[in-house]
Protein backbone atom coordinates (compact mmCIF):
# COMPACT_ATOMS: atom_id res chain seq x y z
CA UNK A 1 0.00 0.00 0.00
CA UNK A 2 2.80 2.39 1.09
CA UNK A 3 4.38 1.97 -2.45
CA UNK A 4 1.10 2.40 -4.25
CA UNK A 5 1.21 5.69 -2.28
CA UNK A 6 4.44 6.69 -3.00
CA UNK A 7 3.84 5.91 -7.01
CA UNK A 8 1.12 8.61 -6.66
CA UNK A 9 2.48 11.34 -4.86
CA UNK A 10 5.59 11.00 -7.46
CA UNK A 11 2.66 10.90 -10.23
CA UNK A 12 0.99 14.10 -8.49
CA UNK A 13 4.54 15.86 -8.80
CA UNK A 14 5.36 14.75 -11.95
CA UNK A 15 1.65 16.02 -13.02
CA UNK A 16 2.84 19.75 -11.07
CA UNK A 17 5.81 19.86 -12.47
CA UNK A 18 4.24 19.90 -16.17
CA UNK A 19 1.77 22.36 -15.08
CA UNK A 20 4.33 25.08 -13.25
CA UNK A 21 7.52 24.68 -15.19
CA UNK A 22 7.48 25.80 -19.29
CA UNK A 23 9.00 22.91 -21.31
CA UNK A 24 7.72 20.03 -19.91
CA UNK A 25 4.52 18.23 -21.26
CA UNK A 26 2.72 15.19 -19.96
CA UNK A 27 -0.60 13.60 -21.67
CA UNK A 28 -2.21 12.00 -18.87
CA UNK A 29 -2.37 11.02 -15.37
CA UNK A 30 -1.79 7.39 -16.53
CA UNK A 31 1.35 8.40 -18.15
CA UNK A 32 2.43 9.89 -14.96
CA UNK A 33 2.02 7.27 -13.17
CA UNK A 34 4.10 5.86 -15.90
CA UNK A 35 6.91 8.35 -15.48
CA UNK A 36 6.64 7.81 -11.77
CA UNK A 37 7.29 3.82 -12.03
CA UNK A 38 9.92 4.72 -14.57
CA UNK A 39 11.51 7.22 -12.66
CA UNK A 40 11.43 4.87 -9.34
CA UNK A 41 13.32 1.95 -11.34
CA UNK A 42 15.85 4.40 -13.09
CA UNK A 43 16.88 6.10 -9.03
CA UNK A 44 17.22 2.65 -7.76
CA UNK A 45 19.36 1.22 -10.69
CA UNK A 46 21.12 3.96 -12.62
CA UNK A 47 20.60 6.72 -9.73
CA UNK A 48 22.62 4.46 -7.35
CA UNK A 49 25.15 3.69 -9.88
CA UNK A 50 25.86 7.41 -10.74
CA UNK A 51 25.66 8.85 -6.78
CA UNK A 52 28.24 6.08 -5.97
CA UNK A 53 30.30 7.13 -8.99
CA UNK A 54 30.04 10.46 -8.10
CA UNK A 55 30.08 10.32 -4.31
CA UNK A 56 33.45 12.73 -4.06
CA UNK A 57 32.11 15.44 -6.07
CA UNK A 58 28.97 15.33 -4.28
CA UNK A 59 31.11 15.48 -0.76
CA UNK A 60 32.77 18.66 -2.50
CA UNK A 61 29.78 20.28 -3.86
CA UNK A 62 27.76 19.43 0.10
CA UNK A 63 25.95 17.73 -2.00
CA UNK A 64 24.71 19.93 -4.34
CA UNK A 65 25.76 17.04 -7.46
CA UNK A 66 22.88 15.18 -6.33
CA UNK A 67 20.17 17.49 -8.13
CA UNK A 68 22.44 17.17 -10.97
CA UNK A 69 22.06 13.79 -10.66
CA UNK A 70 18.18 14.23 -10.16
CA UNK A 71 17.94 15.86 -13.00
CA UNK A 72 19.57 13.82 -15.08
CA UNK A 73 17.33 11.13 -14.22
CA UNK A 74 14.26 12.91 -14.62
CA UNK A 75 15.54 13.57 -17.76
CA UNK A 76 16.10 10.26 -19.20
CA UNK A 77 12.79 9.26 -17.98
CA UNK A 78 11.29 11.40 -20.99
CA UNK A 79 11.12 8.19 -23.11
CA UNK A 80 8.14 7.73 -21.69
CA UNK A 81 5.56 7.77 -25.09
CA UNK A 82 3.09 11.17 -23.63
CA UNK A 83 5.99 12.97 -21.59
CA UNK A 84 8.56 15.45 -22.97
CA UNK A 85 11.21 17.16 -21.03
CA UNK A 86 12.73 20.37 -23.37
CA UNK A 87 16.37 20.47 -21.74
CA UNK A 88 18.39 19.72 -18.63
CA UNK A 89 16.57 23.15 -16.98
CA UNK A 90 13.06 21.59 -17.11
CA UNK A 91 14.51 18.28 -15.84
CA UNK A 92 16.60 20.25 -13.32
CA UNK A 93 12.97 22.82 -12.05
CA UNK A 94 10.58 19.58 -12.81
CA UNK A 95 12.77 17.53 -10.61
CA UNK A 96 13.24 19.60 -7.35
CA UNK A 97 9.01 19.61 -7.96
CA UNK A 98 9.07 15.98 -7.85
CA UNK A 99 11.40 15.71 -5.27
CA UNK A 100 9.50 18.29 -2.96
CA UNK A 101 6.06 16.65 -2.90
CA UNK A 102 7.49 13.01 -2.67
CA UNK A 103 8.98 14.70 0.30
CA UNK A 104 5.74 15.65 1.71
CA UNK A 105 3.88 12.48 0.32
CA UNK A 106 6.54 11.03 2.59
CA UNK A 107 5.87 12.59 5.49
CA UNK A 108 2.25 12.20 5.70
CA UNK A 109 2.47 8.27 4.90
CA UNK A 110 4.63 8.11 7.79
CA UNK A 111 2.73 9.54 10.15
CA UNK A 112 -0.41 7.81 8.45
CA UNK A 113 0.95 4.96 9.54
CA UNK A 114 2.31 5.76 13.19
């Protein structure tokens, strides 16, 4: 249930991020739930890989490399057929979006379940 939960809130930012930020488009809420599964699998495979890879510029930066990183992902997730992400700035603004109310989404499963 939690990760049914979690798909959606990424699916509700994904969904706010293509309303607020010029440049990226998504057809549906189905394909953001899409994007949301997609961009789930590509932070726990590819995501990993890179913030290992990358772990001493991130120290350097305080960790400022991992919204690069973000990004990045978000990014690549625009293979999606229905969702289109202009340039690394969209990715970069559509991902804090994402990021922010997964945050939240977070938070209130958590104390859902407490």
């Amino acid at each position: 249930m939690k990760l049914l939960l979690r798909i959606l809130f990424t699916a509700l930012g994904v969904l706010t991020a293509s309303a607020i930020v010029p440049g990226i488009g998504i057809a549906s809420f189905w394909t953001a739930v899409l994007v949301a599964i997609v961009l789930g699998i590509l932070n726990v495979t590819l995501g990993a890989v890179l913030k290992v890879l990358t772990l001493p510029l991130s120290l350097v930066t305080f960790g400022l490399f991992f919204l690069v990183i973000n990004a990045l992902m978000f990014w690549a997730a625009s293979f999606v057929k229905g969702f289109h992400v202009a340039g690394f700035w969209p990715a970069f603004f559509g991902s804090l979006i994402v990021t922010l109310i997964s945050i939240v989404g977070k938070k209130l499963i958590w104390e859902a379940s407490v």
